[in-house]
C-alpha atoms as a PDB file:
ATOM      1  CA  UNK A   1     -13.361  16.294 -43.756  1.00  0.00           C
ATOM      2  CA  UNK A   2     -15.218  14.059 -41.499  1.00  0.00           C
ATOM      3  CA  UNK A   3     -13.570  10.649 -41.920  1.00  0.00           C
ATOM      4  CA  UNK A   4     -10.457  12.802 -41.008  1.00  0.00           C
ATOM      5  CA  UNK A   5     -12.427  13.941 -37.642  1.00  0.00           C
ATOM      6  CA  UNK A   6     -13.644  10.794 -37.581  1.00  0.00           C
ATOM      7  CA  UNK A   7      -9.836   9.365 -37.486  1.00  0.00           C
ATOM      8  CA  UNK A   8      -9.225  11.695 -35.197  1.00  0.00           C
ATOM      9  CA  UNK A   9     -11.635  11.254 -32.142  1.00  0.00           C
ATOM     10  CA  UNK A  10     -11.112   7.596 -32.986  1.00  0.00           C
ATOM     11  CA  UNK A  11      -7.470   7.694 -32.391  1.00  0.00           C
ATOM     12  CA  UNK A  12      -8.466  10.151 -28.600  1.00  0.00           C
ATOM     13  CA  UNK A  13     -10.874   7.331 -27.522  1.00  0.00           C
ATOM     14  CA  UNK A  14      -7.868   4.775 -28.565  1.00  0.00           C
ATOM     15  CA  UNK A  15      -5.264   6.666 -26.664  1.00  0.00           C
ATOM     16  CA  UNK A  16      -7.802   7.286 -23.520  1.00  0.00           C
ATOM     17  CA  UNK A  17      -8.483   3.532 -23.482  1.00  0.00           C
ATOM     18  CA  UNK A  18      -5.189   2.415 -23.792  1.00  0.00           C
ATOM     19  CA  UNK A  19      -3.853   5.047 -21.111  1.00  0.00           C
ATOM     20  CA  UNK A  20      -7.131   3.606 -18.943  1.00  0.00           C
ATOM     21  CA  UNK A  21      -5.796  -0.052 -19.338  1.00  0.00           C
ATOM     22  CA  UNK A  22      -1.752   0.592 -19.388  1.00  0.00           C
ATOM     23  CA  UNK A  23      -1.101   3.162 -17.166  1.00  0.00           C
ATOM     24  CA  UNK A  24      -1.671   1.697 -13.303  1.00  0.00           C
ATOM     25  CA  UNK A  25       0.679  -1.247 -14.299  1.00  0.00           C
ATOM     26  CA  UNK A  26       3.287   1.124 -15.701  1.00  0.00           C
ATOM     27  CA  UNK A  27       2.734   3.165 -12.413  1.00  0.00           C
ATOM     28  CA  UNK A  28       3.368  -0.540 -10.707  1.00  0.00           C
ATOM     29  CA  UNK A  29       6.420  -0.860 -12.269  1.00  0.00           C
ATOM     30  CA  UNK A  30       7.434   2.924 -11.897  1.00  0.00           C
ATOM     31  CA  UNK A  31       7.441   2.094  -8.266  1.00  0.00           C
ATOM     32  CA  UNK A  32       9.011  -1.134  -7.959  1.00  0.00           C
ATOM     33  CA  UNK A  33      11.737   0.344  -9.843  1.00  0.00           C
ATOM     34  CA  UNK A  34      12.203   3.185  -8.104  1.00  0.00           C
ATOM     35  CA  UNK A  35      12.283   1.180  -5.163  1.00  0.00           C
ATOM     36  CA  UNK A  36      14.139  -1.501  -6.214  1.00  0.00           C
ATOM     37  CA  UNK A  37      16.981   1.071  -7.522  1.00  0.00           C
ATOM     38  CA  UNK A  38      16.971   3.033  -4.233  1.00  0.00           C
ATOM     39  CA  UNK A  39      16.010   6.055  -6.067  1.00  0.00           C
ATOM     40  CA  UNK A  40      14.230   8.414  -3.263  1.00  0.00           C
ATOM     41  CA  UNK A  41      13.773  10.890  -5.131  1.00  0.00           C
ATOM     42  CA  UNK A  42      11.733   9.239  -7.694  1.00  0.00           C
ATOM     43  CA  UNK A  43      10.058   7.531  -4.513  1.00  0.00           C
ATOM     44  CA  UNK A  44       9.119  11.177  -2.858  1.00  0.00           C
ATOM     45  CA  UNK A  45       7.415  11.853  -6.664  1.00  0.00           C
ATOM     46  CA  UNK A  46       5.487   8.706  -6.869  1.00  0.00           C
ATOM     47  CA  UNK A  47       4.712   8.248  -3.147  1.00  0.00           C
ATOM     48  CA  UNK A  48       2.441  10.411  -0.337  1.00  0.00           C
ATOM     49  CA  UNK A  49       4.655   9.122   2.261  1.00  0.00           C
ATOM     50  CA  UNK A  50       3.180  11.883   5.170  1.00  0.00           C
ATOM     51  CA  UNK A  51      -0.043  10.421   4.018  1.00  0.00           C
ATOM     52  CA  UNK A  52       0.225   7.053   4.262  1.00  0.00           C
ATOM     53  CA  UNK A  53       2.065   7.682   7.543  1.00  0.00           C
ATOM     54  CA  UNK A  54      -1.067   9.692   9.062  1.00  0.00           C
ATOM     55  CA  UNK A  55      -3.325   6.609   7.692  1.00  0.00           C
ATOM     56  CA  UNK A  56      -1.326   3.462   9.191  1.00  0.00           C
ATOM     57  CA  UNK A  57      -1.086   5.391  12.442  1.00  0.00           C
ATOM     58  CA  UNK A  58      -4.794   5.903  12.453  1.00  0.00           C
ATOM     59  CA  UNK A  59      -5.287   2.262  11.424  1.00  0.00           C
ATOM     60  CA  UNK A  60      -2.870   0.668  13.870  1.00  0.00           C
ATOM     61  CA  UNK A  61      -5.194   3.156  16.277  1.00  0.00           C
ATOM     62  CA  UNK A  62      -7.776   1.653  15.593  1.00  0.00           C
ATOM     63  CA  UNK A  63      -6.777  -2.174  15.668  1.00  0.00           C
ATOM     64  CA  UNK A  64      -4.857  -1.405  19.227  1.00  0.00           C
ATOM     65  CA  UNK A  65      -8.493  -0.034  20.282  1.00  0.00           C
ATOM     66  CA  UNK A  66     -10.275  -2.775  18.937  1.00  0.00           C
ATOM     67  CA  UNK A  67      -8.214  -5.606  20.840  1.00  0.00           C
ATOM     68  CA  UNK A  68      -8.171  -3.599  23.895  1.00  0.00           C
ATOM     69  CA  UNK A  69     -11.672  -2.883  24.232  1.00  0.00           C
ATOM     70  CA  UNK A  70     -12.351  -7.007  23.818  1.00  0.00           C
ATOM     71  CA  UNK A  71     -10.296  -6.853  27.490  1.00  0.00           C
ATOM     72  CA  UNK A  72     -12.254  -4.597  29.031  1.00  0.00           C
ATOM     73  CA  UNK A  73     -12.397  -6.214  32.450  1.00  0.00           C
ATOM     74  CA  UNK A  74      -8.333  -6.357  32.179  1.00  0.00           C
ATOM     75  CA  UNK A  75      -6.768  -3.238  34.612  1.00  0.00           C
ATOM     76  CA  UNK A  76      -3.635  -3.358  31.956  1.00  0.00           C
ATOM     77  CA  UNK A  77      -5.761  -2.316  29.033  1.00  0.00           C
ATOM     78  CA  UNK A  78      -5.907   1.161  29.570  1.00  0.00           C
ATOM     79  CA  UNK A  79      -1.944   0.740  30.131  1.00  0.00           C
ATOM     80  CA  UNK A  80      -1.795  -1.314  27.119  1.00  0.00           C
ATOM     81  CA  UNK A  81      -3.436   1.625  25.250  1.00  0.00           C
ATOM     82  CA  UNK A  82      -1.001   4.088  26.518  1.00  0.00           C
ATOM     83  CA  UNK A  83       2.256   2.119  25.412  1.00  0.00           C
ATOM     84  CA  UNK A  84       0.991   1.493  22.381  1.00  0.00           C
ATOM     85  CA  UNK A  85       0.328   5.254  21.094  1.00  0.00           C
ATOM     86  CA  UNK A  86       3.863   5.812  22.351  1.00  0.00           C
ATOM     87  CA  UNK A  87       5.161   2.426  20.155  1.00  0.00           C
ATOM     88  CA  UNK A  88       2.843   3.074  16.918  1.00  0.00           C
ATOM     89  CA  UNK A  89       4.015   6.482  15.931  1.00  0.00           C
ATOM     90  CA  UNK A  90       7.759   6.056  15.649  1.00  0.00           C
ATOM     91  CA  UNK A  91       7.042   2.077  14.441  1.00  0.00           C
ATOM     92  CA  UNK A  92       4.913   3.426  11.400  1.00  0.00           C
ATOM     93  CA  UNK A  93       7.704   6.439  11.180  1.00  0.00           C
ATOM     94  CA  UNK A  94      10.322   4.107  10.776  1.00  0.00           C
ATOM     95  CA  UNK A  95       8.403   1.222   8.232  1.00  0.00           C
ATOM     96  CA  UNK A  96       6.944   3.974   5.473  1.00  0.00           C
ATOM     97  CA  UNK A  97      10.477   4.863   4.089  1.00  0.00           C
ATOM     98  CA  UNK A  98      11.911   4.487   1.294  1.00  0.00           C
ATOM     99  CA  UNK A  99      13.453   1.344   2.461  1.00  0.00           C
ATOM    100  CA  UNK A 100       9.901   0.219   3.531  1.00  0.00           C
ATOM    101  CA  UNK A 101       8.636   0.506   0.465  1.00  0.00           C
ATOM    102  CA  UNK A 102      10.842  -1.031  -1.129  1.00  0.00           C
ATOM    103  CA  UNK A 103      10.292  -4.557   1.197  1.00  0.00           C
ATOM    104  CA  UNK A 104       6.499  -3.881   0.431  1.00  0.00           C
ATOM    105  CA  UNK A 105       7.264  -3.679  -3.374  1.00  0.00           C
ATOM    106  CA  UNK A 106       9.270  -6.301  -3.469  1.00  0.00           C
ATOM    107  CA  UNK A 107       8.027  -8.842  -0.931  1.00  0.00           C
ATOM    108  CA  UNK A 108       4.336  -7.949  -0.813  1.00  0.00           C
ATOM    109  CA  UNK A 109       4.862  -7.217   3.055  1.00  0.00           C
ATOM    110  CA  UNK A 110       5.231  -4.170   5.347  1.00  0.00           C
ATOM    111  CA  UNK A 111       8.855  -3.661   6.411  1.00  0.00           C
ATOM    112  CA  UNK A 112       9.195  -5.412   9.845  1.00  0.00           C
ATOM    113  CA  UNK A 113      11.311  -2.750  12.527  1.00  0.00           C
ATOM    114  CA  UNK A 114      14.563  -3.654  13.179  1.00  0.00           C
ATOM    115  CA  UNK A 115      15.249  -6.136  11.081  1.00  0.00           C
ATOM    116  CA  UNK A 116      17.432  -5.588   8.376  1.00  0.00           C
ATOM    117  CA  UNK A 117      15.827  -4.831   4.539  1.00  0.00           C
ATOM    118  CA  UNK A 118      18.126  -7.631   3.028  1.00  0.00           C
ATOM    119  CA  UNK A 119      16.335 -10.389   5.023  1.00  0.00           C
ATOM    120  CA  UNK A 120      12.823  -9.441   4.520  1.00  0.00           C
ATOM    121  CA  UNK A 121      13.200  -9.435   0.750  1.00  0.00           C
ATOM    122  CA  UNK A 122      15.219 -12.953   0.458  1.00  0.00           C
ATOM    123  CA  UNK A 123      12.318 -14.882  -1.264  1.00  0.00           C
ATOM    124  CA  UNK A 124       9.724 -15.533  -3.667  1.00  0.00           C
ATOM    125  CA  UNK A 125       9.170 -11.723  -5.817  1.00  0.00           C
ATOM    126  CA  UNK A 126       5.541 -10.409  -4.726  1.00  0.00           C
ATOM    127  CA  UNK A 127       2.903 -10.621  -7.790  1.00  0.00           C
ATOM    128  CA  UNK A 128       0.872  -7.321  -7.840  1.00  0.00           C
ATOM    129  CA  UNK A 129      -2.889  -7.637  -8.950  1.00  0.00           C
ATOM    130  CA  UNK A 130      -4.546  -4.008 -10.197  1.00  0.00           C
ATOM    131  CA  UNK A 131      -7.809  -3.475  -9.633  1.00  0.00           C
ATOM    132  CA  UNK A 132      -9.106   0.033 -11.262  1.00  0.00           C
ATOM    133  CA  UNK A 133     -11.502   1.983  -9.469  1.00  0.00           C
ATOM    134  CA  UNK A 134     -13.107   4.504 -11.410  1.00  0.00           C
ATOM    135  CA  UNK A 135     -10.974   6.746 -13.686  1.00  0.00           C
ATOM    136  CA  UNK A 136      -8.831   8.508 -10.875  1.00  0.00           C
ATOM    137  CA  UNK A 137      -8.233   5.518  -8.225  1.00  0.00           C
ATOM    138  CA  UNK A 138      -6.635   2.002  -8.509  1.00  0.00           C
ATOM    139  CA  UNK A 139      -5.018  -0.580  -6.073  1.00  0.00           C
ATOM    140  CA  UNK A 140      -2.952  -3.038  -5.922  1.00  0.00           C
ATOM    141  CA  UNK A 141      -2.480  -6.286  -3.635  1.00  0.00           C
ATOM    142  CA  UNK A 142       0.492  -8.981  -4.040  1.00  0.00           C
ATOM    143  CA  UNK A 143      -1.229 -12.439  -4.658  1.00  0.00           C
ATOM    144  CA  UNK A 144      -1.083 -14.588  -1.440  1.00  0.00           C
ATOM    145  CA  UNK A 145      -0.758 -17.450  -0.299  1.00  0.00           C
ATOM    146  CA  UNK A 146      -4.323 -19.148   0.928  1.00  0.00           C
ATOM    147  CA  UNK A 147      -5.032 -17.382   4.401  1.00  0.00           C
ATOM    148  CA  UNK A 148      -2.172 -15.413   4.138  1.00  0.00           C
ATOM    149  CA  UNK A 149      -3.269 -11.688   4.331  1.00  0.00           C
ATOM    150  CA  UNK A 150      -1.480  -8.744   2.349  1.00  0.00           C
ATOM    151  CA  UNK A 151      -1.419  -5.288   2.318  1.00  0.00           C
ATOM    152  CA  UNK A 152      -3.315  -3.032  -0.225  1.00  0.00           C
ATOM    153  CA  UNK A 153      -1.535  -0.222  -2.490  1.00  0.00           C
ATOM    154  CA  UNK A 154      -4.054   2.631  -3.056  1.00  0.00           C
ATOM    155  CA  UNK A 155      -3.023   4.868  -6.243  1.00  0.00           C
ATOM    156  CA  UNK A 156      -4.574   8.122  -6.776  1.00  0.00           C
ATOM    157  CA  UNK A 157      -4.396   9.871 -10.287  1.00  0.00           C
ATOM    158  CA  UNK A 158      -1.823  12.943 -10.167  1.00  0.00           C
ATOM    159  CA  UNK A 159      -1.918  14.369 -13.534  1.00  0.00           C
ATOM    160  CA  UNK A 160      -1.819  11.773 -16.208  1.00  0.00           C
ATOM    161  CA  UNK A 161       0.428   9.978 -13.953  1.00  0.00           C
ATOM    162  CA  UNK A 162      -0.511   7.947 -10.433  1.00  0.00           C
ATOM    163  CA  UNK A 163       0.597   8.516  -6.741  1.00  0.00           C
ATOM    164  CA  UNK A 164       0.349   6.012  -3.715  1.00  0.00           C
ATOM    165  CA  UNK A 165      -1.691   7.673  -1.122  1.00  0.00           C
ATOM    166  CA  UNK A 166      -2.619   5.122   1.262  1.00  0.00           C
ATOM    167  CA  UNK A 167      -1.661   1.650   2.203  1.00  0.00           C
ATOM    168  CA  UNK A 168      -4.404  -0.464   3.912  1.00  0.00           C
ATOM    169  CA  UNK A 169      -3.124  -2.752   6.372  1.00  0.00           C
ATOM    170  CA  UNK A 170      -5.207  -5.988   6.864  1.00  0.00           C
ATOM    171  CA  UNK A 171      -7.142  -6.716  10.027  1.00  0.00           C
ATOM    172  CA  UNK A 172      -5.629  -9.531  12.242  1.00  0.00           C
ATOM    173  CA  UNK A 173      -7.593 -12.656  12.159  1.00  0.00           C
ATOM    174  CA  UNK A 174     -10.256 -13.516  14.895  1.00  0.00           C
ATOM    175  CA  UNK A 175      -8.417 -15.863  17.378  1.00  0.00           C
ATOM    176  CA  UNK A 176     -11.581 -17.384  18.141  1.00  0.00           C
ATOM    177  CA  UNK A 177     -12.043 -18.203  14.529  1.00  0.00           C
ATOM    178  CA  UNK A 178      -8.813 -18.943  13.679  1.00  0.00           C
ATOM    179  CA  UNK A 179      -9.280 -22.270  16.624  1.00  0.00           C
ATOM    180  CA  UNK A 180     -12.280 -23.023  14.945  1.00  0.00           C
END
């Protein structure tokens, strides 16, 4: 009787490890997939695309902010800040879409507006690196190319399966670094 419960928790600890290991790359691939094939529906089930909208609009926020406060002595700034809440909303509206995703997915970069899907995904496939955090979060990041910067995919656990919840958008670079 106990080398059978033995066998038993053995084979729970097995499956929870593997599960722990396996499942954020076949939530990776669930995703490309989905996006790949078009499939929104499958995309509204593994994405949190109200939000990811909410948190790119509060990051773009906060970037516009940022620049505009380093021209502080610049009349246009305040201007500046006012055109770009009116640009930010509809720009974030219109690159976390299905479509979006999909260029992210494939490309490893966020949809540019305008610009058709077919030409932002001619290239080189993006290479997604995981990175677990904890038991109920993971990300993921395309590798890129040296000083390149990429956005990260933030999964949450939903169930026993994983939804993205957030996208983090890198930080420009410094212009006064970037001279150096």
């Amino acid at each position: 009787m106990k080398k059978a419960v033995l066998a038993v928790v053995a084979a729970i600890v097995v499956a929870a490890g593997g599960w722990y290991w396996l499942s954020p790359g076949l939530a990776m691939k669930g995703l490309r997939d989905a996006a790949l094939a078009g499939d929104k529906d499958e995309l509204r089930e593994r994405v949190d695309f109200p939000a990811i909208r909410e948190s790119l609009k509060s990051q773009m926020r906060a970037m516009v902010t940022a620049e505009l406060a380093k021209e502080k002595d610049n009349p246009f700034a305040a201007m500046g800040m006012a055109f770009a809440g009116a640009i930010i909303d509809p720009m974030i509206d219109g690159a976390v879409s299905p479509e979006g995703i999909k260029v992210m997915v494939e490309s490893g970069k966020m949809k540019t507006p305008g610009q058709p899907v077919a030409d932002q995904t001619k290239g080189e496939e993006a290479q997604w690196q995981i990175e677990r955090r904890g038991l109920d979060r993971f990300t993921a990041h395309p590798k890129a190319r040296d000083g390149e910067k990429a956005p990260t995919l933030i999964f949450k656990r939903d169930g026993l399966g994983w939804e993205l919840v957030d996208i983090e958008v890198p930080a420009p670079a410094d212009k006064t670094q970037a001279g150096n």
